[in-house]
Protein backbone atom coordinates (compact mmCIF):
# COMPACT_ATOMS: atom_id res chain seq x y z
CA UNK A 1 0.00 0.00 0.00
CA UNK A 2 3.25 2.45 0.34
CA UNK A 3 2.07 3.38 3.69
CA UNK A 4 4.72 6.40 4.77
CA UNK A 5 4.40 9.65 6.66
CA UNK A 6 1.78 12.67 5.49
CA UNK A 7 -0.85 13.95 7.47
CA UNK A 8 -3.67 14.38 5.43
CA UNK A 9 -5.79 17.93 6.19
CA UNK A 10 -5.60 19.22 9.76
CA UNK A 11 -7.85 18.25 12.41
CA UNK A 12 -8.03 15.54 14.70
CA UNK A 13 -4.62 14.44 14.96
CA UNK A 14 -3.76 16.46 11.57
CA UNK A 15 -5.94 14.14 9.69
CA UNK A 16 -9.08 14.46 7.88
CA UNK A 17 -11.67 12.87 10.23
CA UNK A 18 -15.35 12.49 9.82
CA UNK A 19 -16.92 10.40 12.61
CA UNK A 20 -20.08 9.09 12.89
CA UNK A 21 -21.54 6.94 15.85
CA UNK A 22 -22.56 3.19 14.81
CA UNK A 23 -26.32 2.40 15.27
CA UNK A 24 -25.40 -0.87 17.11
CA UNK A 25 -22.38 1.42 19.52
CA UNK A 26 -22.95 0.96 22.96
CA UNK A 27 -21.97 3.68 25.75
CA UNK A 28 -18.60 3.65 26.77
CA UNK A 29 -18.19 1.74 30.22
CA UNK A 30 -16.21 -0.52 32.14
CA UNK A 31 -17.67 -4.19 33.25
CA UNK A 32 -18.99 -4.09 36.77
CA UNK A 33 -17.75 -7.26 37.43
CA UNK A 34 -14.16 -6.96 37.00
CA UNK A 35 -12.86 -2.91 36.68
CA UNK A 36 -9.99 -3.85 34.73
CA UNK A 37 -12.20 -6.30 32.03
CA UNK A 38 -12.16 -4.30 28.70
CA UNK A 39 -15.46 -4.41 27.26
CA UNK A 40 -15.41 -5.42 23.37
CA UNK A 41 -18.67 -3.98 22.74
CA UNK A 42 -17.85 -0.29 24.06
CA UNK A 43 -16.75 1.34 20.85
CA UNK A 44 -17.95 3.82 18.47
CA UNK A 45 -17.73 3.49 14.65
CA UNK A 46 -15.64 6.35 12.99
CA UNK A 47 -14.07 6.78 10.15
CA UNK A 48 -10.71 8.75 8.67
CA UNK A 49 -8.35 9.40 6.02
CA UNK A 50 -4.78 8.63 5.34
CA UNK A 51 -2.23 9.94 3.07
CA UNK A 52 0.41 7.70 2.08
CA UNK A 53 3.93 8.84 1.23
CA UNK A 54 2.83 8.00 -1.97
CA UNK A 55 -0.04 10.73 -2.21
CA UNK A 56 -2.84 8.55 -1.80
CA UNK A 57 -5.50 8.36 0.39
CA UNK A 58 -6.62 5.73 1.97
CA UNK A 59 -10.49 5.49 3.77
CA UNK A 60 -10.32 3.65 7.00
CA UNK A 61 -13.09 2.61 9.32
CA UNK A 62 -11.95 1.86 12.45
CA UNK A 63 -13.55 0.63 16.08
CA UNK A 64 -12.54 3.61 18.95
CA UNK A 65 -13.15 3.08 22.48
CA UNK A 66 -12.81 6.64 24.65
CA UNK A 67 -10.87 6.99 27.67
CA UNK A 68 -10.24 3.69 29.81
CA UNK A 69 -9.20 4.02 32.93
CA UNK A 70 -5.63 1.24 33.25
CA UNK A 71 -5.38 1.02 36.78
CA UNK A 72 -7.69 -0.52 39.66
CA UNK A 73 -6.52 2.25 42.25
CA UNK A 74 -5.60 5.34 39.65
CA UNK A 75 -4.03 8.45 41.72
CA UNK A 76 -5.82 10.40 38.89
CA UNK A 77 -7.73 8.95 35.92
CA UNK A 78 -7.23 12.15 34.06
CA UNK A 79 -4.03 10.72 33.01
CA UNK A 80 -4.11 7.18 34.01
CA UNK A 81 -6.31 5.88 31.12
CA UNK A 82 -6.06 5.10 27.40
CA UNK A 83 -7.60 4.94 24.35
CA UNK A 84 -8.13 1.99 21.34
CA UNK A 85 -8.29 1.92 17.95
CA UNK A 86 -8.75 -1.14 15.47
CA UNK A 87 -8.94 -0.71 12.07
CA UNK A 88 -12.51 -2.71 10.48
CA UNK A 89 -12.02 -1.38 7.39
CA UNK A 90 -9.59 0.16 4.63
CA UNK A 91 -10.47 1.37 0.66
CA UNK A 92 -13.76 -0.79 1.31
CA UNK A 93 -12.16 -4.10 2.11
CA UNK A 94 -12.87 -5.51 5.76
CA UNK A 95 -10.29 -6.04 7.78
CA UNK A 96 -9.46 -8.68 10.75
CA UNK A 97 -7.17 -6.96 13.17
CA UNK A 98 -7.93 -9.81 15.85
CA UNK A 99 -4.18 -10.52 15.51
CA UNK A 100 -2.68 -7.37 14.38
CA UNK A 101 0.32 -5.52 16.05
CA UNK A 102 -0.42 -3.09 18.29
CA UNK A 103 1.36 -0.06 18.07
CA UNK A 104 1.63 1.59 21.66
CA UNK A 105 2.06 5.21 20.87
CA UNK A 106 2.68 7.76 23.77
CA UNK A 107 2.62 11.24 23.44
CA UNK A 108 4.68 12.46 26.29
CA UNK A 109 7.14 15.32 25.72
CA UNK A 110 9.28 17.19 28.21
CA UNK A 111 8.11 14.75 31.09
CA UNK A 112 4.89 16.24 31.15
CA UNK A 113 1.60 15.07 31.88
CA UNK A 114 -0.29 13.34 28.81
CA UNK A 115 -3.83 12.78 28.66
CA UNK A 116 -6.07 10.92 26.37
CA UNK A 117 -8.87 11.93 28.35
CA UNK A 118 -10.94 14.23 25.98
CA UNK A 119 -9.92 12.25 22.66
CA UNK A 120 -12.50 11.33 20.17
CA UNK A 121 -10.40 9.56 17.42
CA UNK A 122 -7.39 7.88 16.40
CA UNK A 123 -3.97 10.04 16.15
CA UNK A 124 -5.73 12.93 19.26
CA UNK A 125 -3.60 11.66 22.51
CA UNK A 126 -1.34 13.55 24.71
CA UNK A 127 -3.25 16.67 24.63
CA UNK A 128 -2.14 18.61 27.63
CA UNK A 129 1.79 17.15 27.63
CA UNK A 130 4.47 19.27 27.46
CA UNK A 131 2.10 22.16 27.33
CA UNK A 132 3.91 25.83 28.11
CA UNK A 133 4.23 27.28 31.19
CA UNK A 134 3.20 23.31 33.22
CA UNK A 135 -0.68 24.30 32.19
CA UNK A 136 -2.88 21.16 32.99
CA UNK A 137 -6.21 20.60 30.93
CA UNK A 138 -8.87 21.53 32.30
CA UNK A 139 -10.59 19.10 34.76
CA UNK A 140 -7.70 18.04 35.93
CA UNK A 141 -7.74 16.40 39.37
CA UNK A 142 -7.12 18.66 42.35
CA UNK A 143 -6.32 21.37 40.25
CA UNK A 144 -3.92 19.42 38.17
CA UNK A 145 -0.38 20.93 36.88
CA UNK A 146 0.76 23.92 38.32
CA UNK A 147 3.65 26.26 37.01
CA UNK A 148 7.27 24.83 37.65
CA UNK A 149 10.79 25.36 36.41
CA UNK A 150 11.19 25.92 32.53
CA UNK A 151 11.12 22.60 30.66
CA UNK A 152 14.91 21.85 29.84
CA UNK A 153 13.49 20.22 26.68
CA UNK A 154 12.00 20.95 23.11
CA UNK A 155 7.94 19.73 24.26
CA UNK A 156 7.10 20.94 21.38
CA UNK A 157 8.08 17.34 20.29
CA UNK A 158 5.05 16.21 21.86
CA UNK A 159 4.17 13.14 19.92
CA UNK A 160 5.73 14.79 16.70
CA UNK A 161 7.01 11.54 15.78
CA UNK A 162 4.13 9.11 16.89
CA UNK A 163 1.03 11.82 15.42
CA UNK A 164 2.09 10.36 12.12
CA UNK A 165 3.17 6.57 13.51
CA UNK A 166 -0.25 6.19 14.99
CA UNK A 167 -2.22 7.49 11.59
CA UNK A 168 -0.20 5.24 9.45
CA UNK A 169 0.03 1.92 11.41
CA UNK A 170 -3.95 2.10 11.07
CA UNK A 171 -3.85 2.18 7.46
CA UNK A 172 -2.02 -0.41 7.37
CA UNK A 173 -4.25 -2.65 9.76
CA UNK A 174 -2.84 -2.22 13.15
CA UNK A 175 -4.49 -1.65 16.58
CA UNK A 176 -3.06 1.63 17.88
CA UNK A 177 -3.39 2.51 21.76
CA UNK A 178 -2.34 5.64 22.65
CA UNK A 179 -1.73 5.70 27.04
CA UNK A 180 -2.20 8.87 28.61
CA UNK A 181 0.27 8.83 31.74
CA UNK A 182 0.82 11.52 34.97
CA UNK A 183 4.34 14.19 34.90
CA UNK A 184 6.17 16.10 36.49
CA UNK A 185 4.51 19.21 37.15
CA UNK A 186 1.01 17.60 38.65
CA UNK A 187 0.44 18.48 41.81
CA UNK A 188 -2.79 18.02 44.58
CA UNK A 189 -4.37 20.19 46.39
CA UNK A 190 -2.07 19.31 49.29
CA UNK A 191 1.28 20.79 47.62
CA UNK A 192 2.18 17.55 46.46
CA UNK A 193 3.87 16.52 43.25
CA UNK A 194 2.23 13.09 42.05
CA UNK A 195 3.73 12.89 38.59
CA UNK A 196 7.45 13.33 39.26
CA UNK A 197 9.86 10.59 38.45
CA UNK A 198 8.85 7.46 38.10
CA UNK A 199 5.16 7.76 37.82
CA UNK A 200 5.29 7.99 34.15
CA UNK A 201 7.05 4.77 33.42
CA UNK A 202 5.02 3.45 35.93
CA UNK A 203 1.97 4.13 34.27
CA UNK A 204 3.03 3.40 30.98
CA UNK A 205 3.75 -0.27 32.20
CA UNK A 206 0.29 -0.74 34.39
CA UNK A 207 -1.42 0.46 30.39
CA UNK A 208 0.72 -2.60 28.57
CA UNK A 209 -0.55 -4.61 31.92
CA UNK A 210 -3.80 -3.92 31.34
CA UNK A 211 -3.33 -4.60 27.69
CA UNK A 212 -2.08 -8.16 28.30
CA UNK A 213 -4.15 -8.89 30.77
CA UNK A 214 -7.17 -8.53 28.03
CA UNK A 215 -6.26 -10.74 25.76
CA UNK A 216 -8.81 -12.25 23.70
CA UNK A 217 -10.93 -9.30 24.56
CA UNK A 218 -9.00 -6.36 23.22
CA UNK A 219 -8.44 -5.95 19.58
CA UNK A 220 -4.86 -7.25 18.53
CA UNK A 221 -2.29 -9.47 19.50
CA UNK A 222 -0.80 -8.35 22.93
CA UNK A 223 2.32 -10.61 23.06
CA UNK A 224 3.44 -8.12 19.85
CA UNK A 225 3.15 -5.04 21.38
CA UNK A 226 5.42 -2.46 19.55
CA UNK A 227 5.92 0.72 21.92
CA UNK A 228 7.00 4.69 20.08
CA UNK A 229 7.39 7.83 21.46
CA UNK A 230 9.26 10.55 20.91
CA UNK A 231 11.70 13.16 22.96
CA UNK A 232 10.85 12.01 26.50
CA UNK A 233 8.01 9.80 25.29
CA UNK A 234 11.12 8.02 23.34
CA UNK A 235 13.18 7.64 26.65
CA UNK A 236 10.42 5.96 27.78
CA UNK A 237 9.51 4.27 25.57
CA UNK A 238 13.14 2.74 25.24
CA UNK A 239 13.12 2.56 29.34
CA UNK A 240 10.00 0.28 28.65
CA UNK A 241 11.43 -2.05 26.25
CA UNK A 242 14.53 -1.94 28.32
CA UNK A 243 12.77 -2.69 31.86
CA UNK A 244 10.01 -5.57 30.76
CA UNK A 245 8.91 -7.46 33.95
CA UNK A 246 11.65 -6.02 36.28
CA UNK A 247 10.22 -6.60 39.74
CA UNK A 248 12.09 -3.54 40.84
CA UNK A 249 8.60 -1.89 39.57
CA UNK A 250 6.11 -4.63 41.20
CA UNK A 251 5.45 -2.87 44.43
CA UNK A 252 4.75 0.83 42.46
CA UNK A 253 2.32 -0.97 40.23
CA UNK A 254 0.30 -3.00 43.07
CA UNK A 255 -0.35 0.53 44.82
CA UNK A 256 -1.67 1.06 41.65
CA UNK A 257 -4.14 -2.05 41.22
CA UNK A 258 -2.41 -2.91 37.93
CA UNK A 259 -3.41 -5.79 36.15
CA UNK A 260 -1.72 -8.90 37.24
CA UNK A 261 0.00 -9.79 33.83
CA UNK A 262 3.62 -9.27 32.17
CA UNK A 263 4.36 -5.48 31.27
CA UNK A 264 7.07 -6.65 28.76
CA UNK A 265 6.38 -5.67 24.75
CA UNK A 266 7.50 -6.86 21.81
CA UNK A 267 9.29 -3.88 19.83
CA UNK A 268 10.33 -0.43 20.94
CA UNK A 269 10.46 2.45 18.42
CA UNK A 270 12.40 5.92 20.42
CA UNK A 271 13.04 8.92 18.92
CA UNK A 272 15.56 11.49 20.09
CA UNK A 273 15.07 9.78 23.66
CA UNK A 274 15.80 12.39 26.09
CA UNK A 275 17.49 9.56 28.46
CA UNK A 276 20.71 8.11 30.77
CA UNK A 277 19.51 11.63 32.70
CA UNK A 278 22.28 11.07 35.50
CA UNK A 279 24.54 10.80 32.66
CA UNK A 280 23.46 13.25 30.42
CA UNK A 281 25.00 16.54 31.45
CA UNK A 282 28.79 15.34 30.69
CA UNK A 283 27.59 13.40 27.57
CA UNK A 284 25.91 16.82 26.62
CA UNK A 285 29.88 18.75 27.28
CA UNK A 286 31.26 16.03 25.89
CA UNK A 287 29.46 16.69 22.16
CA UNK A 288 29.02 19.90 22.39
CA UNK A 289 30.71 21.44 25.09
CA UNK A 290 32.76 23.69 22.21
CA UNK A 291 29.92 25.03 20.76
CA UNK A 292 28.63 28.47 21.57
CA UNK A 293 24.85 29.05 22.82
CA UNK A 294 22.28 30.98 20.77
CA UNK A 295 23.42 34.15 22.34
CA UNK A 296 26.91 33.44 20.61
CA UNK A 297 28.73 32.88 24.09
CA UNK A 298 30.17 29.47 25.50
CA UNK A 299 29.51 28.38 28.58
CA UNK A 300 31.73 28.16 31.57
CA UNK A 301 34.90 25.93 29.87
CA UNK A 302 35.89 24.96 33.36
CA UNK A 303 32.28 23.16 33.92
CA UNK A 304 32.38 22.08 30.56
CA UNK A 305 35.59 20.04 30.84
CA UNK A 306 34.78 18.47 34.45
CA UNK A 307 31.37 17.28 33.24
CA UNK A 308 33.51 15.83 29.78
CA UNK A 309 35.76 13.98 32.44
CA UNK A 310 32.86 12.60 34.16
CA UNK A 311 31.68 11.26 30.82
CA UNK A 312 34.86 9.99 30.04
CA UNK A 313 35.13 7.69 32.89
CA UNK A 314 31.13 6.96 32.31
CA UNK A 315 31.64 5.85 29.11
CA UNK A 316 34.81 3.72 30.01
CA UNK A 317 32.78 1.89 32.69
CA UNK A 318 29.88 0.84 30.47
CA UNK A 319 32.62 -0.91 28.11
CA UNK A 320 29.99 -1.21 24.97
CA UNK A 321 31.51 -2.33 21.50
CA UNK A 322 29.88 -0.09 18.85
CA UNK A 323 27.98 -1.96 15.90
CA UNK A 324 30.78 -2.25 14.10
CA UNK A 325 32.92 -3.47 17.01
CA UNK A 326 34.88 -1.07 17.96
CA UNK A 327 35.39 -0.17 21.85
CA UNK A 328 33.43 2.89 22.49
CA UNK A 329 35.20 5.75 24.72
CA UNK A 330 35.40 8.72 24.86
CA UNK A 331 38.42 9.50 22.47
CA UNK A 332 36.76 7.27 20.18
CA UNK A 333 33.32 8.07 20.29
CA UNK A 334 33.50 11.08 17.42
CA UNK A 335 35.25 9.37 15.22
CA UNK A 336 32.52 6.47 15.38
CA UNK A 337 29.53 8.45 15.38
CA UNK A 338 30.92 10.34 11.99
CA UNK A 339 31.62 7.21 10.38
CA UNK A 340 28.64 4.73 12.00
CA UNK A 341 26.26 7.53 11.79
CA UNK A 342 26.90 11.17 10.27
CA UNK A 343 28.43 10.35 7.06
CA UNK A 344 26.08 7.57 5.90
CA UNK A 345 23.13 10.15 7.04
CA UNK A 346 24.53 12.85 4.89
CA UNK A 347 25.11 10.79 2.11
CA UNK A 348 21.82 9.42 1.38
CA UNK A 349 20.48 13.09 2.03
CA UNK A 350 22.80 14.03 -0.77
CA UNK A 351 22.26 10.65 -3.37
CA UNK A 352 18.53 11.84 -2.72
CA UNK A 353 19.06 14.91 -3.94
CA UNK A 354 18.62 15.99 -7.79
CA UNK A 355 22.03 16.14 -9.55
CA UNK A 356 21.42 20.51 -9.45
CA UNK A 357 20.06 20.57 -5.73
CA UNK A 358 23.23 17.99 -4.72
CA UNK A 359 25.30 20.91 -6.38
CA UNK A 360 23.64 23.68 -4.69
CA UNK A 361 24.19 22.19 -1.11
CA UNK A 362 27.76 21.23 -1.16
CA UNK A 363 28.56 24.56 -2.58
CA UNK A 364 27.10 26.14 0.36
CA UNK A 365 28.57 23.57 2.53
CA UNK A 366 32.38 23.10 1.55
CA UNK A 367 33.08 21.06 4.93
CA UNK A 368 31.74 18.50 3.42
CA UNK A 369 33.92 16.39 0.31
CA UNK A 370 31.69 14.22 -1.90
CA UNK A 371 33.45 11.50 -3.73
CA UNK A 372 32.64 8.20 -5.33
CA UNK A 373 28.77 8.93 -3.92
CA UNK A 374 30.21 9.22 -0.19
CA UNK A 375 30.13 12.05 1.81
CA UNK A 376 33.11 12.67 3.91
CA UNK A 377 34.05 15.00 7.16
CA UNK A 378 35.76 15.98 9.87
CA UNK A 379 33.59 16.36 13.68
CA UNK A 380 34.83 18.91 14.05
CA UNK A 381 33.42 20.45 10.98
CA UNK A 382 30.16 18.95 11.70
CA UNK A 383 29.80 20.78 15.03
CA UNK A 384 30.36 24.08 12.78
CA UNK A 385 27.98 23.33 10.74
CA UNK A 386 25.22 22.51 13.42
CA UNK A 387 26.29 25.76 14.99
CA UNK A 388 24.76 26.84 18.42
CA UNK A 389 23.87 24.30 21.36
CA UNK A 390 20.41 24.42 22.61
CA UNK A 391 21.34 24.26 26.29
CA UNK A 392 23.71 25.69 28.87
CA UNK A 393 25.83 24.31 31.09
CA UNK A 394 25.26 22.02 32.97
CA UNK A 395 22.23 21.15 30.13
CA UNK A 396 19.49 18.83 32.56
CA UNK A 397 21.03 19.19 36.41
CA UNK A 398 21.04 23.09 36.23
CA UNK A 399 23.41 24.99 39.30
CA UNK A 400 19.89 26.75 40.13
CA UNK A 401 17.36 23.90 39.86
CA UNK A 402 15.78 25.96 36.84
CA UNK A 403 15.59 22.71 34.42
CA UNK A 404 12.85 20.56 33.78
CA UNK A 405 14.84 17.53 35.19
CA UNK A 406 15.02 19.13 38.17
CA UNK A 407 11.11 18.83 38.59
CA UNK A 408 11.19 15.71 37.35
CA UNK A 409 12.81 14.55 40.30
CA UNK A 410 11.18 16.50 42.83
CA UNK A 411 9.61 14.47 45.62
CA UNK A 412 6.62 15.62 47.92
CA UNK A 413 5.75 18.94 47.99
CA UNK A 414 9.92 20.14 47.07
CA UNK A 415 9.28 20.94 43.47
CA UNK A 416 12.86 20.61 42.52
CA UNK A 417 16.32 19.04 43.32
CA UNK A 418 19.63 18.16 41.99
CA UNK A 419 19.92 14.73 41.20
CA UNK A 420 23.81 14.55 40.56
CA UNK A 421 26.19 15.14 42.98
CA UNK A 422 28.35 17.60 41.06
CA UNK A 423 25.49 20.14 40.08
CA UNK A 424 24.15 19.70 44.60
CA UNK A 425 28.25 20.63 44.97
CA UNK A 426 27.73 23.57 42.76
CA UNK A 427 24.12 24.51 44.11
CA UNK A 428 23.40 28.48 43.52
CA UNK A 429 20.24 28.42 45.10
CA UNK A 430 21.29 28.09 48.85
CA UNK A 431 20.87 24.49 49.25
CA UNK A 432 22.23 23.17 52.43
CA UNK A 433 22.45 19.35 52.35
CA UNK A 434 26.53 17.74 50.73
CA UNK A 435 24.29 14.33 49.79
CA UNK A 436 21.73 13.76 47.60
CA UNK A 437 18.44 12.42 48.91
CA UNK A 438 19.02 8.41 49.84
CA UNK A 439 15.68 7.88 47.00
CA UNK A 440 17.42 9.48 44.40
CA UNK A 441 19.66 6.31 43.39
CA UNK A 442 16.98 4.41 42.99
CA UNK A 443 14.42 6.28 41.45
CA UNK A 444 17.23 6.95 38.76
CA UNK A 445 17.91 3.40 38.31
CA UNK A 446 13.89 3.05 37.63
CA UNK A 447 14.18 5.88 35.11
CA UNK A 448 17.02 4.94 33.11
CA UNK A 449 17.01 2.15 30.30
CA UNK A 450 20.63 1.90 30.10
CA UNK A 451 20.90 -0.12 33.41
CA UNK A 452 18.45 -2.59 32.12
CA UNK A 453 20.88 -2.81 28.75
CA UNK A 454 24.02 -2.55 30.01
CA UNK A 455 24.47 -3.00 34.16
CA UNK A 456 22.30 -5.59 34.97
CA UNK A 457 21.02 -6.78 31.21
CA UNK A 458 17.44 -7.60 31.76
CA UNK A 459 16.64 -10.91 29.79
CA UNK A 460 12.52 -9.70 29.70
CA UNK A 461 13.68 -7.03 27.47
CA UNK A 462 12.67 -6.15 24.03
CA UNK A 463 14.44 -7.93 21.31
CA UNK A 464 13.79 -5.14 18.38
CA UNK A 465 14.96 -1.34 18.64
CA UNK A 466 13.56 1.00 15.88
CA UNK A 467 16.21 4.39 17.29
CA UNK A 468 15.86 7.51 15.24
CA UNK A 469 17.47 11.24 15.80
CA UNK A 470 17.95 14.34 13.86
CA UNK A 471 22.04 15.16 13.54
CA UNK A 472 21.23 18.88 13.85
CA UNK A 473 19.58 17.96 17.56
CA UNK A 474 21.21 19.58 20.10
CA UNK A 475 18.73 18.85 22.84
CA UNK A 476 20.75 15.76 24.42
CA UNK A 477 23.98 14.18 23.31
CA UNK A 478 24.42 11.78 20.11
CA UNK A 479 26.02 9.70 22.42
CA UNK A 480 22.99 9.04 24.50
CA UNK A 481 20.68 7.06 21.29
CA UNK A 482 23.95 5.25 20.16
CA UNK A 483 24.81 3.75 23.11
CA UNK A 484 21.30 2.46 23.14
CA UNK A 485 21.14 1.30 20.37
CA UNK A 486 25.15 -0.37 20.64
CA UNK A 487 23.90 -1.78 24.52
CA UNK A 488 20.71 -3.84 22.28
CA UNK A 489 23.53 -4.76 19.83
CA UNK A 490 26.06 -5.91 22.47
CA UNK A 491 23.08 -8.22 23.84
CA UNK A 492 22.33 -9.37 20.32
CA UNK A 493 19.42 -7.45 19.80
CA UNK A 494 18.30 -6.45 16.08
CA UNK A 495 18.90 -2.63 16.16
CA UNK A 496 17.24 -0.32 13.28
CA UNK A 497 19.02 3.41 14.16
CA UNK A 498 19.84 6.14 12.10
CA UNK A 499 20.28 10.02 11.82
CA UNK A 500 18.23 11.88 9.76
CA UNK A 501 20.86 14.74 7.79
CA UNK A 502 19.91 18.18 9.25
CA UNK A 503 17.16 17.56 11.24
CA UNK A 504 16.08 19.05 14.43
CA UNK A 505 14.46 17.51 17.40
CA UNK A 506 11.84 15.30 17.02
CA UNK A 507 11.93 14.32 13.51
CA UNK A 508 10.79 11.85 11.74
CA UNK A 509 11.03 11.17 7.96
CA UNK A 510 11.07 7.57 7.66
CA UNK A 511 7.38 6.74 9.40
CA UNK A 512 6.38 4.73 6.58
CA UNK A 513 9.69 2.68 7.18
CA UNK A 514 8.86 2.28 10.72
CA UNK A 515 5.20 1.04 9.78
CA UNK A 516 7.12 -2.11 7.09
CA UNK A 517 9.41 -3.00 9.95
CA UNK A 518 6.58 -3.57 12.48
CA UNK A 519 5.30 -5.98 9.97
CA UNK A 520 8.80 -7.73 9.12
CA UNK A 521 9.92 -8.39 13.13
CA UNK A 522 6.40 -8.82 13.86
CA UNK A 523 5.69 -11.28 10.57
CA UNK A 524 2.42 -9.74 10.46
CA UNK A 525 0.63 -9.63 7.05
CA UNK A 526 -2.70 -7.49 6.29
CA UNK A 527 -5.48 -9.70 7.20
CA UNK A 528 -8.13 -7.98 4.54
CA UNK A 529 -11.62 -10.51 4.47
């Protein structure tokens, strides 16, 4: 069918969508027998259209059941439910999606609150994450999100790679559910923060719980579960392939009344995963401690290089072989990424390029010496040509507790607080305590995938890594997504990653690729009647 990435026109979910209830639709509402039973019959009829990469459209009916709450004891339902959608329908054909993939899209971005809440089709969750300013939709419990520190991430990310995902993988016969889950800035009427680290990977894993546990009843197959997300809905959604069935979560997701099933999935697709956060500030100096900010300054060179040291001895520690085998440091690491990663991206950019266009670029970018088809530079050059950074120094644990990280792993009714030891050393905002909080090592264990890839290899995992990011995107490290991705590898795990030439945070240009490689590791084929 050539299913790829276009929106068709704007409006739900930036596709045409014309809904109409069925006449034999029952009310949406949840089995009084059992709270966590899905109820087959609770749908309404609605159909939308798809544009393939290809241009054409494609009419899909689809089954959608609104806003189901995942959890037996939810802190707040706003948040803690999702939605369904399974495809009955496409160009006229009926379809069986009784043993589809399911394609488990979040739309989190900058660790904010999602909610599916107020959806009424396919491709609509996550409104209300990563909005400006902490804002909470309205009818949020106990007054939902208040204002907090800055987001230290692009949100405007928020589901830019899954919108598309979810759209497509329905054309092409999947189920897609799309989990709403709590964030950082939620707080209760009591002062409390109730979304900060881990409650979002918390939820996400009671939704694939309740998923599983419905087998039979929900539409799909739930032991091929394929997760996507992008920004900080990628780190999770790597952190949830990463973590399947870890018990370290059990006792978080019983206070919850998950379902009592496995909360491991199949595949995990992560774009620009915003990840390895107690890690991330000296990968960040580390690639681009040398470039200048947006102002045209640099940041403090004497942070810079203590945070690149930390990295250093980081990176040593994990002792990951790259996918072509190499030993991965950090004296290494730019040389690999420029020839595992940078140069490959920018020379299918430039193959794909008409002979005249091809011409046109490389004039205005010398750095860069095309021969034989093969595009060839230094790093150095490639930082130039990506110019300024998009953070300062240090980029996620900021000296004055000003980044979104920093509310991310607030705790109580403290809104903020450093969660590396260096940046609590350096504190400019009168903190008195020399130790970080005895929860912190923990909670950052639960929120990182890398120690379910690398320190204590988790054999629940996913098997299939779908890793994209933009080589223009300066909102984490390129180091964070490749050692992902060379982690999976090291393990044996089929790894799909690639940069996309001069793109920004949270791009995606491949969708339709992503939609063919569900089917290959899957082996699913369109069931059309």
């Amino acid at each position: 069918m050539g299913i790829g990435a276009t929106a068709g026109v704007a409006a739900v979910g930036g596709i045409a969508l014309t809904a109409n209830a069925s006449d034999s639709a029952s009310s949406s509402s949840s089995p009084s027998s059992d709270s966590l039973a899905f109820d087959p019959d609770a749908y309404t009829e609605l159909t939308t259209t798809v544009t393939d990469t290809d241009g054409d459209e494609h009419t899909v009916k689809y089954h959608f059941w609104k806003a189901i709450t995942y959890v037996a004891n939810p802190v707040d339902a706003t948040y803690q439910s999702l939605v369904v959608s399974a495809p009955v329908e496409i160009d006229g054909t009926a379809v069986d999606a009784s043993d589809a993939p399911i394609l488990l899209a979040n739309s989190i971005g900058g660790y904010m609150p999602a909610s599916v809440a107020d959806a009424t089709g396919v491709g609509a969750g996550g409104s209300g994450g990563g909005m400006p300013g902490g804002a909470a939709p309205s009818g949020a419990a106990d007054a939902g999100a208040s204002a907090a520190p800055n987001a230290n991430e692009n949100t405007n990310a928020n589901g830019g790679a899954t919108s598309s995902n979810q759209l497509l993988a329905l054309a092409a016969g999947y189920v897609v559910i799309e989990p709403g889950a709590r964030g950082r800035t939620l707080k209760n009427s009591d002062g409390e923060y109730y979304g900060v680290a881990p409650a979002a990977i918390v939820d996400l894993k009671a939704a694939v719980r309740y998923i599983r546990s419905n087998k039979g009843r929900i539409p799909g197959n739930t032991d091929r579960i394929v997760s996507a997300g992008t920004s900080a809905g990628g780190a999770l959604s790597a952190l949830l392939g990463a973590s399947g069935d870890s018990p370290l979560y059990d006792k978080l997701l019983e206070e919850l009344g998950a379902a009592d099933a496995s909360d491991a999935i199949f595949a995990t697709g992560a774009w620009c995963p915003i990840t390895d956060l107690d890690h991330a500030d000296g990968a960040y100096e580390w690639n681009w401690g040398s470039n200048a900010t947006s102002s045209g300054s640099k940041v403090d060179q004497s942070v810079s290089k203590e945070l690149q040291s930390q990295f250093a001895e980081y990176q040593a520690g994990l002792k990951l072989k790259g996918l072509d085998g190499t030993r991965l440091t950090a004296r290494n690491y730019d040389e690999y990424l420029v020839e595992q990663y940078l140069q490959p991206s920018a020379t299918k950019y430039l193959t794909d390029l008409s002979d005249s266009d091809r011409e046109t670029y490389l004039a205005s970018n010398t750095f860069i010496t095309w021969k034989n088809g093969k595009a060839t530079f230094s790093w150095s050059d490639f930082l130039t040509h990506v110019g300024a950074r998009k953070k300062t120094a240090p980029a996620f644990d900021a000296f004055d507790l000003s980044a979104g990280e920093n509310n991310l792993f607030g705790k109580g009714t403290t809104e903020t607080r450093h969660f590396t030891a260096y940046s609590l050393k350096n504190d400019t905002t009168g903190v008195t305590s020399k130790r970080l909080d005895s929860d912190l090592p923990e909670v950052l264990r639960l929120m990182n995938p890398m120690y379910f890839l690398a320190e204590k290899p988790n054999r629940a995992r996913t098997k299939h890594w779908w890793i994209r990011l933009g080589t223009n995107d300066s909102d984490t490290a390129h180091t964070v997504s490749a050692n992902i991705a060379a982690a999976a590898h090291t393990l044996g795990d089929d790894v799909n990653h690639l940069y996309y030439w001069d793109e920004g945070h949270g791009a995606n240009t491949d969708p339709g690729d992503f939609i063919k490689w569900i089917a290959k590791v899957t082996g699913y084929k369109n069931n059309r009647k």
